[in-house]
C-alpha atoms as a PDB file:
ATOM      1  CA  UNK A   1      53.975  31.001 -19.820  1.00  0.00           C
ATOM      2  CA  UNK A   2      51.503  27.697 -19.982  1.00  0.00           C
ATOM      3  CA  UNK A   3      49.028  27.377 -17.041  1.00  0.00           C
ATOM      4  CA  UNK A   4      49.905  24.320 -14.846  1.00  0.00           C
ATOM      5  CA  UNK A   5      47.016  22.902 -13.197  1.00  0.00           C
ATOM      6  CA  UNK A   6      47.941  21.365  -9.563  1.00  0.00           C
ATOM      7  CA  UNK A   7      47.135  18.371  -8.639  1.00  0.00           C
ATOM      8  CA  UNK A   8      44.805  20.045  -5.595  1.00  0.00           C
ATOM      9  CA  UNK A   9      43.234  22.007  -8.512  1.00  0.00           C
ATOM     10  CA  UNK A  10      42.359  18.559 -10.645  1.00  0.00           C
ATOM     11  CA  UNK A  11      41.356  16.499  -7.602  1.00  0.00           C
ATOM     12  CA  UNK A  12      38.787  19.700  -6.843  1.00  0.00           C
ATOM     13  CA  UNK A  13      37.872  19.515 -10.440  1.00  0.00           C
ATOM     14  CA  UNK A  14      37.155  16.284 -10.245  1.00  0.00           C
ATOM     15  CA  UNK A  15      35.144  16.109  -7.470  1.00  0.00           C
ATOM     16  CA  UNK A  16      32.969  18.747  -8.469  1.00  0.00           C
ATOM     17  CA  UNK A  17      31.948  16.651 -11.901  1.00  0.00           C
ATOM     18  CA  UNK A  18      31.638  13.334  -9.782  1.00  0.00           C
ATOM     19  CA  UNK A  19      29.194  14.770  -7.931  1.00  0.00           C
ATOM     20  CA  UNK A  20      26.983  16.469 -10.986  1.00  0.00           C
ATOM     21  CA  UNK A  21      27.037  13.331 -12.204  1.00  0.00           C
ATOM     22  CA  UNK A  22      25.417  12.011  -9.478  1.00  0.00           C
ATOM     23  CA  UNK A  23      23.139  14.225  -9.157  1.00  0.00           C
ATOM     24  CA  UNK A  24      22.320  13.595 -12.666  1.00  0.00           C
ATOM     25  CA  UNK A  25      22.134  10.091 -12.539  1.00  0.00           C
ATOM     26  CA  UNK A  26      19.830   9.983  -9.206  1.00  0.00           C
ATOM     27  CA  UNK A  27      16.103   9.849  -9.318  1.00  0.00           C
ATOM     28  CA  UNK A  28      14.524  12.247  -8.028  1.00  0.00           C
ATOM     29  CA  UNK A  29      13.831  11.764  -4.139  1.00  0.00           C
ATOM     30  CA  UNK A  30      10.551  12.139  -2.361  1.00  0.00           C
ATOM     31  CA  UNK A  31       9.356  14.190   0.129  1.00  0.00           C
ATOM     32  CA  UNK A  32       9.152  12.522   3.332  1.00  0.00           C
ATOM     33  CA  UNK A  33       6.307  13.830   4.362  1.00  0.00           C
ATOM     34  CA  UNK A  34       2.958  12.449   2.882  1.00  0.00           C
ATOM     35  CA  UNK A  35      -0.364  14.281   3.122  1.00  0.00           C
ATOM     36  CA  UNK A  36      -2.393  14.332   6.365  1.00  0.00           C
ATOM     37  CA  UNK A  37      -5.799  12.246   7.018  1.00  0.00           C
ATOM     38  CA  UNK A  38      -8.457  12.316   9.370  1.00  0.00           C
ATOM     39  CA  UNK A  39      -7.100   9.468  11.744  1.00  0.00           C
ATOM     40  CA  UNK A  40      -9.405   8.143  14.618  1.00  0.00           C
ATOM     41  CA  UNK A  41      -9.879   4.749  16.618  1.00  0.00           C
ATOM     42  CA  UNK A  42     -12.204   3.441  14.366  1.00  0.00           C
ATOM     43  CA  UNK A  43     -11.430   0.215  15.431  1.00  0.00           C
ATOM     44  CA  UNK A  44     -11.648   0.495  18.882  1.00  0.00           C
ATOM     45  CA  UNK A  45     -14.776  -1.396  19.163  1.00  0.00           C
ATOM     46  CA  UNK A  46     -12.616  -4.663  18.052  1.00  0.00           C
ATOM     47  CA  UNK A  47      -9.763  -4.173  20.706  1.00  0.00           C
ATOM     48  CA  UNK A  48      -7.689  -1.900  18.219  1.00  0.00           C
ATOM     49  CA  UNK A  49      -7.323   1.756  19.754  1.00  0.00           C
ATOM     50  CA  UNK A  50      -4.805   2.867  17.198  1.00  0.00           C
ATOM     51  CA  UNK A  51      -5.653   6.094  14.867  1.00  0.00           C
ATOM     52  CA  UNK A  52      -6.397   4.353  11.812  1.00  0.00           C
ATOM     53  CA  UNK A  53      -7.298   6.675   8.058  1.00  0.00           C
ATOM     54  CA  UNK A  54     -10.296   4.921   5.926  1.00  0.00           C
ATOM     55  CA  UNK A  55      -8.097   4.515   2.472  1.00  0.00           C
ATOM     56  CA  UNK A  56     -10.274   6.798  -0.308  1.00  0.00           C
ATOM     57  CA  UNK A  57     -13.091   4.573  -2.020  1.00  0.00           C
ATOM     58  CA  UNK A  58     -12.426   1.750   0.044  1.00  0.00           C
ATOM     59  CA  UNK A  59     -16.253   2.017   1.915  1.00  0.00           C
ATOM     60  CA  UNK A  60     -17.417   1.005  -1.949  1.00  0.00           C
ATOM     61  CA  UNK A  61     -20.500   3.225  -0.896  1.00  0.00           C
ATOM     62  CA  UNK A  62     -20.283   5.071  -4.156  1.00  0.00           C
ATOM     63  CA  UNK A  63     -18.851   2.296  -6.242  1.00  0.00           C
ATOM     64  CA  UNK A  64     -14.831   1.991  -6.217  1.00  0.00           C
ATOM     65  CA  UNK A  65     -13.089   5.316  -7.607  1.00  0.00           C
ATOM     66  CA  UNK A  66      -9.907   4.720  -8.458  1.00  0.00           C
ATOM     67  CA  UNK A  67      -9.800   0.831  -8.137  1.00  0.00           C
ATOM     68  CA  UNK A  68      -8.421  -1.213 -11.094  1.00  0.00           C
ATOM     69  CA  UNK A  69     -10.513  -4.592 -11.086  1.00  0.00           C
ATOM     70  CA  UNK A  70     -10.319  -7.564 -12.565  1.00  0.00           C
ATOM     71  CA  UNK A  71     -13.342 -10.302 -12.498  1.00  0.00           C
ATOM     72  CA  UNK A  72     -14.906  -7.742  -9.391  1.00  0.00           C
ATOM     73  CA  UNK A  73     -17.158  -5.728  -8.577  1.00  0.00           C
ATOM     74  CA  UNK A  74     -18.710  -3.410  -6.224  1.00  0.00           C
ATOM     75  CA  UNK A  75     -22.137  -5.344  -4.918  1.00  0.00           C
ATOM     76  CA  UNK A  76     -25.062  -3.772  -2.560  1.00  0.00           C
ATOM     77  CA  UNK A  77     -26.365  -5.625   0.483  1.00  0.00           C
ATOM     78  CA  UNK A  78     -24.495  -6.284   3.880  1.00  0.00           C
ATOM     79  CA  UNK A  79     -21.346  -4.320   4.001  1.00  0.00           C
ATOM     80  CA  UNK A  80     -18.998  -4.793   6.942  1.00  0.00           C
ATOM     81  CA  UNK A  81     -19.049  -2.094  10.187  1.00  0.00           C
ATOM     82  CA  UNK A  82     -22.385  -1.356   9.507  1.00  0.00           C
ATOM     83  CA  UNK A  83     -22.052  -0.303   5.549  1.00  0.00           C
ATOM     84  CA  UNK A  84     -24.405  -1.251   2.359  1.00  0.00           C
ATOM     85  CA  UNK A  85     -21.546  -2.360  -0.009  1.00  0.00           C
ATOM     86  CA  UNK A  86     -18.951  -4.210  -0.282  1.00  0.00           C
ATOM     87  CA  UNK A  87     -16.859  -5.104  -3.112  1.00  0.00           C
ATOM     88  CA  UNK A  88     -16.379  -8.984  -4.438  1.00  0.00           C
ATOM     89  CA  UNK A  89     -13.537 -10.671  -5.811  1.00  0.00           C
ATOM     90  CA  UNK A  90     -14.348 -13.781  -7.755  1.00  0.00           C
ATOM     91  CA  UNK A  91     -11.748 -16.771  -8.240  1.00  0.00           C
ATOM     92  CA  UNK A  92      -9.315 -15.662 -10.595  1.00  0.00           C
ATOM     93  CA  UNK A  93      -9.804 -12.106  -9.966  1.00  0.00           C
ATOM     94  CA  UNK A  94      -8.241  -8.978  -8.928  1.00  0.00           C
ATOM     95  CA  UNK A  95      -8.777  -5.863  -6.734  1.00  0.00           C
ATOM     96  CA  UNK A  96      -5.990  -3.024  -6.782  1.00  0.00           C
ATOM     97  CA  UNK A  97      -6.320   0.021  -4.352  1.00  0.00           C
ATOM     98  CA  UNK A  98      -5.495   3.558  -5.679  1.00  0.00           C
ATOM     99  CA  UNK A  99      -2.049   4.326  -5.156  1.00  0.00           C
ATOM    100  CA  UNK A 100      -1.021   5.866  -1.357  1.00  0.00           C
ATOM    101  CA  UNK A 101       1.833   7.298  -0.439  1.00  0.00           C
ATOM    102  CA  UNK A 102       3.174   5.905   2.171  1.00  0.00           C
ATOM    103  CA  UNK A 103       6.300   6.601   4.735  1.00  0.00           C
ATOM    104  CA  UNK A 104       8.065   5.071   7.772  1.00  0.00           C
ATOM    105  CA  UNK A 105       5.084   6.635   9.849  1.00  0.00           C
ATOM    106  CA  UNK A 106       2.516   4.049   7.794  1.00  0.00           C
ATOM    107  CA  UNK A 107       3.184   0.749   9.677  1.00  0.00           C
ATOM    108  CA  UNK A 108       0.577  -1.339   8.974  1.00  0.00           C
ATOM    109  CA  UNK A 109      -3.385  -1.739   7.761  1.00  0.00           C
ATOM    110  CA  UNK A 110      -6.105  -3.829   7.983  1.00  0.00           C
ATOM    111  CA  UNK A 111      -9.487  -4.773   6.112  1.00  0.00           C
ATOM    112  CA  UNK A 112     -12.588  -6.271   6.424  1.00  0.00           C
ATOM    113  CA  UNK A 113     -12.744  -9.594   4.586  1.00  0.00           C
ATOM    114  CA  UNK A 114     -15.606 -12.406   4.130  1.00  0.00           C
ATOM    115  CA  UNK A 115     -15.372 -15.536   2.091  1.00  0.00           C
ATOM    116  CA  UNK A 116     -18.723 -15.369  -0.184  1.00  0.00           C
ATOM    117  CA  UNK A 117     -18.230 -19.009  -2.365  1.00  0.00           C
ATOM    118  CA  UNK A 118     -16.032 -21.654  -3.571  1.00  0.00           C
ATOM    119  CA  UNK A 119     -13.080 -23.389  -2.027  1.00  0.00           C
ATOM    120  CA  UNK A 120     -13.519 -23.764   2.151  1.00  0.00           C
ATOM    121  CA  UNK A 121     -10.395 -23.695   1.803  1.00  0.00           C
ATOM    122  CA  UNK A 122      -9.520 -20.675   0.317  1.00  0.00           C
ATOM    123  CA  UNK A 123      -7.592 -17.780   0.796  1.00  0.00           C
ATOM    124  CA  UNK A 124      -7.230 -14.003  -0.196  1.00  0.00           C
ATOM    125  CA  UNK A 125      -4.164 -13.317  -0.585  1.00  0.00           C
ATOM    126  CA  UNK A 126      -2.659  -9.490  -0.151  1.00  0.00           C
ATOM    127  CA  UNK A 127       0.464  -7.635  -1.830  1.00  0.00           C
ATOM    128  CA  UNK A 128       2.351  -4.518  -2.104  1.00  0.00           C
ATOM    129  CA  UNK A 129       2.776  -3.053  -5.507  1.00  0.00           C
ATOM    130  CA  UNK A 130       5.229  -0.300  -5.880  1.00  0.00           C
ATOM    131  CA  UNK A 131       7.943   1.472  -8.492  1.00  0.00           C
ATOM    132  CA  UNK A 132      11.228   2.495  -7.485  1.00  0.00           C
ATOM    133  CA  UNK A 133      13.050   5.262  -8.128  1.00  0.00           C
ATOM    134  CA  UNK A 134      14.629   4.220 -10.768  1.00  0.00           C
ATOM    135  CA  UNK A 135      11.306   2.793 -12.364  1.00  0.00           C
ATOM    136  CA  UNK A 136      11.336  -0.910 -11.533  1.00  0.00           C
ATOM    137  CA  UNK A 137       8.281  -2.351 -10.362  1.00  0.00           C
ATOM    138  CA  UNK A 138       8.331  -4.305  -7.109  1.00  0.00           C
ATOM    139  CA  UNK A 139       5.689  -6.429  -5.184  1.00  0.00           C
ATOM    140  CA  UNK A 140       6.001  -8.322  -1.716  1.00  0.00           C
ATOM    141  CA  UNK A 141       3.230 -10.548  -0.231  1.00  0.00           C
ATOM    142  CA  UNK A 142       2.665  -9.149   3.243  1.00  0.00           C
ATOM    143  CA  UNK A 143       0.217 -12.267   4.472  1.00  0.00           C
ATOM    144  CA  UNK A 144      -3.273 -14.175   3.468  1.00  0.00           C
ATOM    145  CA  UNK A 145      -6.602 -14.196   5.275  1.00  0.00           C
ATOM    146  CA  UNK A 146      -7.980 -17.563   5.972  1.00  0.00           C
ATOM    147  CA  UNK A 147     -11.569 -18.524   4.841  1.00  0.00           C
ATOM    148  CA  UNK A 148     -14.492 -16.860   6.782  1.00  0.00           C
ATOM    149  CA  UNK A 149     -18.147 -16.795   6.104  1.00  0.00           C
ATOM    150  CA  UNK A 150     -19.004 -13.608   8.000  1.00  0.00           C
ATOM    151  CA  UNK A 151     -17.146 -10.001   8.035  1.00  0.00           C
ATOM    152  CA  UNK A 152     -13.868 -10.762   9.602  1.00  0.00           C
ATOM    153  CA  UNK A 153     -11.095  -8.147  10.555  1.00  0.00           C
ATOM    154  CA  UNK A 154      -8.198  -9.177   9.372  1.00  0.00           C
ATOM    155  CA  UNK A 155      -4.495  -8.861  11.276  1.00  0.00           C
ATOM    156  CA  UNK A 156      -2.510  -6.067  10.950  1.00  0.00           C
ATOM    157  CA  UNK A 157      -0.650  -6.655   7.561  1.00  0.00           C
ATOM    158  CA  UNK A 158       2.821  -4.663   7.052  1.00  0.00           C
ATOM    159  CA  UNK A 159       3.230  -1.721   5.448  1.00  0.00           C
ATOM    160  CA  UNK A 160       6.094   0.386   5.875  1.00  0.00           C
ATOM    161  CA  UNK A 161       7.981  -2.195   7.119  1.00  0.00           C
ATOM    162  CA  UNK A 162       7.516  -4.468   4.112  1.00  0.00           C
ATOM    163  CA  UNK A 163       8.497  -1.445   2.258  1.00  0.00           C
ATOM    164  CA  UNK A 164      12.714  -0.472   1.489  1.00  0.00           C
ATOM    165  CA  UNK A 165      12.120   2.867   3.350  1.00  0.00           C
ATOM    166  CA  UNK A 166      15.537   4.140   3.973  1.00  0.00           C
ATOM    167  CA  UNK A 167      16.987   8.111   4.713  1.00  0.00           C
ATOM    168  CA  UNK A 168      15.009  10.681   6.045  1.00  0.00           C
ATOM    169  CA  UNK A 169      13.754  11.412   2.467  1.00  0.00           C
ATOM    170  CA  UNK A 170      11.893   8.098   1.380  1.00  0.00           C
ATOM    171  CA  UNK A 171       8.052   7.881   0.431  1.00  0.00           C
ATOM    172  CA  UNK A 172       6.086   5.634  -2.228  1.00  0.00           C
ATOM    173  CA  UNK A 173       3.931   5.318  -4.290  1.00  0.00           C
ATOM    174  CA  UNK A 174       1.965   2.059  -3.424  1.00  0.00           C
ATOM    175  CA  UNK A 175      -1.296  -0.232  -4.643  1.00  0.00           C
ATOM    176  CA  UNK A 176      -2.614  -2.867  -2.288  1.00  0.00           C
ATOM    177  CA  UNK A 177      -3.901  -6.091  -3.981  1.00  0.00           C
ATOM    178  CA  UNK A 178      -5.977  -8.174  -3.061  1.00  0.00           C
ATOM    179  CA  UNK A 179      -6.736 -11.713  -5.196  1.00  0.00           C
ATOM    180  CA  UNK A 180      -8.348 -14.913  -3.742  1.00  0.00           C
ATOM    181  CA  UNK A 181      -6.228 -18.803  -4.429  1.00  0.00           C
ATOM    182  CA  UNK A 182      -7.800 -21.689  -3.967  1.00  0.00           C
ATOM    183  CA  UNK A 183     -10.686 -21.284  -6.196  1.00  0.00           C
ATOM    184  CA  UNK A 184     -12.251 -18.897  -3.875  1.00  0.00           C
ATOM    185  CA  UNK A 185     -14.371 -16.056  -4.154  1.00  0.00           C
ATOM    186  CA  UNK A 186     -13.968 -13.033  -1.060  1.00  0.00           C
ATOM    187  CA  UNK A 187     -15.678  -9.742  -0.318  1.00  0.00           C
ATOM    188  CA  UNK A 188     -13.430  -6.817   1.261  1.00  0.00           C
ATOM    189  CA  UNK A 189     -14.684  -3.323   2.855  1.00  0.00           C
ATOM    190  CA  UNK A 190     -13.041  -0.873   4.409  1.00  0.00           C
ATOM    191  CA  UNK A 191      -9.449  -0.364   4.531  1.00  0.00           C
ATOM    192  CA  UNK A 192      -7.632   1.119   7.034  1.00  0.00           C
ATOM    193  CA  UNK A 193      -4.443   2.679   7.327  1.00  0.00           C
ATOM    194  CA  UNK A 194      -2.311   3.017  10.179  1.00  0.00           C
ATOM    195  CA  UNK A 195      -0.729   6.509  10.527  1.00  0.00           C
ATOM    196  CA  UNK A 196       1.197   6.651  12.832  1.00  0.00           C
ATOM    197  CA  UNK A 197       4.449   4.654  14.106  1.00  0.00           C
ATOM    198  CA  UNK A 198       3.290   2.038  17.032  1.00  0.00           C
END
């Protein structure tokens, strides 16, 4: 006698290789959870009591680890909050951080800035870089600092919520960059990370 398959049998059948599929198909999905830092009000002293984390090699104290630059450099002298370095970007140039992973509890950062020549009118101008899952890159402007000639702390620039965060399970990979318009030349220092939700 032939074996029948039922319908109820195929449908199950089927269902079970629609979702292997998936599963094949689907990157891979993060963790949600991204390592711990040290967090403390760091900027308290400018009217900023959130817990903020000093993004790694962003004091430029021992040069910039992990920094891909373009037409910069780290440079000794007056740093900003009390440092000896800072790191310059001339016109045309580019600073990227080292990659941080970064969740729905990362809302926002901010960053010393100072405009050190050109264009009075300049700008620096900051970005998100990040790869999806599926391996395209992405980048978003999250805002611009207007020309100052001292150290200037700049707004608190988006983060997370620049960022397609969605399900309990989301985290990325991403590069801040920083690159001055307006034939301008900037210095940046320390770069801090907000940890925790507002």
């Amino acid at each position: 006698m032939p074996y029948i398959i039922r319908p109820r049998a195929i449908r199950s059948i089927v269902a079970t290789l629609g979702t292997m599929l998936i599963l094949v198909a689907a990157p891979a999905v993060a963790s949600a959870e991204c390592p711990s830092s040290p967090a403390s009000a760091a900027l308290a002293q400018f009217g900023d009591n959130a817990a903020y984390s000093l993004l790694t090699g962003s004091s430029f104290e021992a040069g910039a680890p992990g920094w891909s630059l373009q037409n910069a450099e780290v440079v000794s002298g007056s740093g900003a909050n009390g440092g000896s370095h800072s790191l310059v970007i001339q016109s045309g140039g580019l600073a990227v951080s080292p990659a941080i992973c970064v969740n729905s509890g990362y809302p926002a950062f901010r960053f010393f800035a100072q405009q050190v020549g050109g264009n009075p009118d300049g700008s620096l101008n900051v970005s998100l870089h990040w790869t999806s899952g599926w391996g395209f890159p992405h980048v978003v402007n999250v805002g611009s600092v207007e020309a100052e000639s001292s150290w200037t702390l700049s707004p608190a620039l988006e983060l997370a919520t620049a960022l397609p965060l969605q399900g309990p399970f989301n985290t990325l990979k991403v590069r801040i960059e920083f690159q001055p318009s307006g034939d301008s030349a900037w210095a940046i220092d320390d770069v801090y990370i907000d940890p925790y939700s507002r």
